[in-house]
C-alpha atoms as a PDB file:
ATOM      1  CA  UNK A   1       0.000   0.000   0.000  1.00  0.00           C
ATOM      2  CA  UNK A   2       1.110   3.885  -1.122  1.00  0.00           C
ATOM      3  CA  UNK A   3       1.803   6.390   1.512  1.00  0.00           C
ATOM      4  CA  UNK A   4      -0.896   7.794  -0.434  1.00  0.00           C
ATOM      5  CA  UNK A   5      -3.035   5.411   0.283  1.00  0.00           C
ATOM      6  CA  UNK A   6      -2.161   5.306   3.881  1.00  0.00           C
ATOM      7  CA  UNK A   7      -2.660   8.625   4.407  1.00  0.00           C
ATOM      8  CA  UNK A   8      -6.085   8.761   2.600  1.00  0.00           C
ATOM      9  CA  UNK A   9      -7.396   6.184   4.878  1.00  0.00           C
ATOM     10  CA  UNK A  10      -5.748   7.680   8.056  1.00  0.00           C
ATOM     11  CA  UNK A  11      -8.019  10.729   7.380  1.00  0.00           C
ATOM     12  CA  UNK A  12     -10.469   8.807   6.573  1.00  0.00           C
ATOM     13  CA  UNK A  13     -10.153   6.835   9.889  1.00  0.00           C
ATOM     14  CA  UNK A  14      -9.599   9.983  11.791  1.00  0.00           C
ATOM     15  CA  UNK A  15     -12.519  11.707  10.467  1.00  0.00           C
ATOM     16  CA  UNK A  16     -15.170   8.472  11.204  1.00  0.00           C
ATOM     17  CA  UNK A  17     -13.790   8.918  14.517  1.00  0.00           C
ATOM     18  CA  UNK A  18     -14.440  12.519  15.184  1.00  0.00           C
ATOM     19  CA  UNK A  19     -17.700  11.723  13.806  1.00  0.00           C
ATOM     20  CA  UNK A  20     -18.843   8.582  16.380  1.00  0.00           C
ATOM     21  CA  UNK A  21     -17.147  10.617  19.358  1.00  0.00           C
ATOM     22  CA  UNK A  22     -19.656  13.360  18.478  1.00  0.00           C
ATOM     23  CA  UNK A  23     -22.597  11.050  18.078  1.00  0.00           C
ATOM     24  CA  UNK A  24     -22.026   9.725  21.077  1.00  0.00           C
ATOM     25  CA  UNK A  25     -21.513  12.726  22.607  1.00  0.00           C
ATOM     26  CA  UNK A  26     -24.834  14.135  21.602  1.00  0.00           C
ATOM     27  CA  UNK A  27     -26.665  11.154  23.224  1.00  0.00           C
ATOM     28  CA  UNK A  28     -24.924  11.905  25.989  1.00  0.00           C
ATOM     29  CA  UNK A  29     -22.313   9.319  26.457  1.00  0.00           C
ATOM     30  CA  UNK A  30     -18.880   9.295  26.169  1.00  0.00           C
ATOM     31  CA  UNK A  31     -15.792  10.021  28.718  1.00  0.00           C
ATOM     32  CA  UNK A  32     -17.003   7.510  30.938  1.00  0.00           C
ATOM     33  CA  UNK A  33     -20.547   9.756  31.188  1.00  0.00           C
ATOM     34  CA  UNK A  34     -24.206   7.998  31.109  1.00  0.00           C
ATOM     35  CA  UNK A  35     -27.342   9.814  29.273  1.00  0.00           C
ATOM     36  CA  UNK A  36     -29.506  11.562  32.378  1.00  0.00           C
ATOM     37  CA  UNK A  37     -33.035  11.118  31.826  1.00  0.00           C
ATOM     38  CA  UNK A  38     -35.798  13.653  33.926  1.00  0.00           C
ATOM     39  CA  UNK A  39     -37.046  11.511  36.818  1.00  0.00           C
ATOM     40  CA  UNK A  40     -40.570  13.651  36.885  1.00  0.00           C
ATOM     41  CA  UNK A  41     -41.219  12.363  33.594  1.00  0.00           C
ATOM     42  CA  UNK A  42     -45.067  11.278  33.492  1.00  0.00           C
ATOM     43  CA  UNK A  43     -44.687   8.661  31.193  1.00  0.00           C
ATOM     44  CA  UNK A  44     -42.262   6.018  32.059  1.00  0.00           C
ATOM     45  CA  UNK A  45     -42.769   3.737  30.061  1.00  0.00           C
ATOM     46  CA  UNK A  46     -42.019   6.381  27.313  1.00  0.00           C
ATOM     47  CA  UNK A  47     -38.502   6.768  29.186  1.00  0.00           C
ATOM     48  CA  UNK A  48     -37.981   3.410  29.168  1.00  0.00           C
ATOM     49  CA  UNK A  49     -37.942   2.951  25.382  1.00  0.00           C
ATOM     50  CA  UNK A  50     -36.268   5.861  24.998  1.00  0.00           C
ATOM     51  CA  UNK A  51     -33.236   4.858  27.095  1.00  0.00           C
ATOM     52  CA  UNK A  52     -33.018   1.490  25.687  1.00  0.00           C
ATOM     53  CA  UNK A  53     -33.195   3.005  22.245  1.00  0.00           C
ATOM     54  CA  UNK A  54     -30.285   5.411  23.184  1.00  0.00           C
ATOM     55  CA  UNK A  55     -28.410   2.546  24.715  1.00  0.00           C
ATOM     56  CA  UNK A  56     -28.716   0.568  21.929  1.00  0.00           C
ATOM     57  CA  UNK A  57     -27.820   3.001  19.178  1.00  0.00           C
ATOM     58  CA  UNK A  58     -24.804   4.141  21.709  1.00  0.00           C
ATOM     59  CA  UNK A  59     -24.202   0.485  21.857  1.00  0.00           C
ATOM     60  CA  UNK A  60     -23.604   0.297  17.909  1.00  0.00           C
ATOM     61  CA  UNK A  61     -21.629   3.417  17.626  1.00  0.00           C
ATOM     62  CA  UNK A  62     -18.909   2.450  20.543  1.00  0.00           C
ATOM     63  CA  UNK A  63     -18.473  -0.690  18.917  1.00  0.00           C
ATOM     64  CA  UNK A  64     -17.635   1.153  15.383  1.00  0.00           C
ATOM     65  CA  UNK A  65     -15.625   3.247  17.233  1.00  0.00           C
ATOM     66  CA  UNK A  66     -13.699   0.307  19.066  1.00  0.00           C
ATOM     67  CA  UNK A  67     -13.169  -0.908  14.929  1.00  0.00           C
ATOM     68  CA  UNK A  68     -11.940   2.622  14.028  1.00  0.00           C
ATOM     69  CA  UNK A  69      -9.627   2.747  16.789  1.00  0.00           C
ATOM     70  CA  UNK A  70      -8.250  -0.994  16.139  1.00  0.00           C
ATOM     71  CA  UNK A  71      -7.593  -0.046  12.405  1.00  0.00           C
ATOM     72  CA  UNK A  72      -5.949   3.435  13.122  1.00  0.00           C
ATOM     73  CA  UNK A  73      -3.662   1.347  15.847  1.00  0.00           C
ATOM     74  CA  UNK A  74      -2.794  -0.964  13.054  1.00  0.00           C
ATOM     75  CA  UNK A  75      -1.921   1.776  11.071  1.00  0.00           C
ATOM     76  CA  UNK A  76       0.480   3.077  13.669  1.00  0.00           C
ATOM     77  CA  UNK A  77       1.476  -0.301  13.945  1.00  0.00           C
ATOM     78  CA  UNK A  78       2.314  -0.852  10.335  1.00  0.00           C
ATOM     79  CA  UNK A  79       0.041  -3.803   9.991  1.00  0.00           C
ATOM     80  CA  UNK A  80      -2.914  -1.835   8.486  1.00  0.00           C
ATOM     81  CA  UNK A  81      -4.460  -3.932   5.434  1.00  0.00           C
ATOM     82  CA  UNK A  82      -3.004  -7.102   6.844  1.00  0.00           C
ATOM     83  CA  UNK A  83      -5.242 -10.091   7.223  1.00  0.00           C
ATOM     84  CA  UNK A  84      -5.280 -10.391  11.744  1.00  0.00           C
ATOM     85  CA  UNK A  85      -6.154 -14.165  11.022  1.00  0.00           C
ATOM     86  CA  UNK A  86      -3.601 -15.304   8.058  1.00  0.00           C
ATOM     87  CA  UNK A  87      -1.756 -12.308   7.310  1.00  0.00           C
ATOM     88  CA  UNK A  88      -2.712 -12.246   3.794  1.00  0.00           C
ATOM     89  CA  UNK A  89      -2.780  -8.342   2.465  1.00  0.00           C
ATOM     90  CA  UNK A  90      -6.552  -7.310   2.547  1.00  0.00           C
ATOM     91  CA  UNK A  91      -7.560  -6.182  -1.085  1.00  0.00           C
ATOM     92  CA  UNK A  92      -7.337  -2.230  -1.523  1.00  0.00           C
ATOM     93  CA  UNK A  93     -10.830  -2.433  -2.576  1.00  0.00           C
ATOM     94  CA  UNK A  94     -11.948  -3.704   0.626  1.00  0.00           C
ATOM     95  CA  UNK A  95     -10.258  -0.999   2.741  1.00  0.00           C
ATOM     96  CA  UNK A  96     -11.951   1.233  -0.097  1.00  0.00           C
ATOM     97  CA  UNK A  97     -15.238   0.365   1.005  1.00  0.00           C
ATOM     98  CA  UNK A  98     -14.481  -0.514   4.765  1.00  0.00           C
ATOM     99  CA  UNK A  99     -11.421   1.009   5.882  1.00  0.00           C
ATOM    100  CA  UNK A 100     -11.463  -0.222   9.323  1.00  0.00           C
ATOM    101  CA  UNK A 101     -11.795  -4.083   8.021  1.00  0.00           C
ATOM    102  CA  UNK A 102      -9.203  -6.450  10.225  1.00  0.00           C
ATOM    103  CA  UNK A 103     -10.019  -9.433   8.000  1.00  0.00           C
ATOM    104  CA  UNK A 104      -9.823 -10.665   4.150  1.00  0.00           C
ATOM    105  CA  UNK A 105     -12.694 -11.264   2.612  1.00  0.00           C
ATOM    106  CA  UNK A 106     -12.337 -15.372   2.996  1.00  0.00           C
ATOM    107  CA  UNK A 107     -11.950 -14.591   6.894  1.00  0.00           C
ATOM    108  CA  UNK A 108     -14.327 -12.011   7.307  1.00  0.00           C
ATOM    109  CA  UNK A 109     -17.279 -13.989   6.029  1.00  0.00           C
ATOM    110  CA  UNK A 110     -16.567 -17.218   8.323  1.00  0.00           C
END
């Protein structure tokens, strides 16, 4: 793989980041902080689904962000676009379309 290349994913990386951190920021997690949710609310059942929603959307994000994070150490690492299971080089139009994928194709779909 190019510097080029490297680079344009790096950003790429860095940017999804930035993006997910803010996400979860505006649902109020992040930095080791929970969502508060009004206690007086009159309908708590309503709060309920609300919260689980929020925790499972916030659920999904951190876990893209934990795959962000894993292919930006790679990159620092020098192993970015290197299969984790046989060490076969991931094709560049995989990391194209999913930059923060750990796995070739044959590995990723097992």
């Amino acid at each position: 793989m190019s510097t080029e290349q490297t680079n344009a994913h790096r950003q790429t990386l860095e940017n999804e980041r930035t993006r997910l951190v803010g996400e979860l920021s505006d649902l109020g997690y992040g930095e080791g902080g929970l969502p508060s949710y009004d206690s007086n609310f009159a309908d708590t059942s309503q709060v309920t689904a609300e919260r689980g929603e929020a925790e499972a959307l916030a659920g999904e994000l951190a876990e893209t962000l934990a795959d962000v994070e894993g292919a930006l150490r790679r990159l620092d690492a020098g192993t970015y676009g290197t299969c984790e299971t046989c060490g076969a080089e991931i094709l560049a139009e995989r990391l194209e379309a999913m930059p923060m994928a750990s796995m070739c194709i044959a590995h990723a779909s097992t």
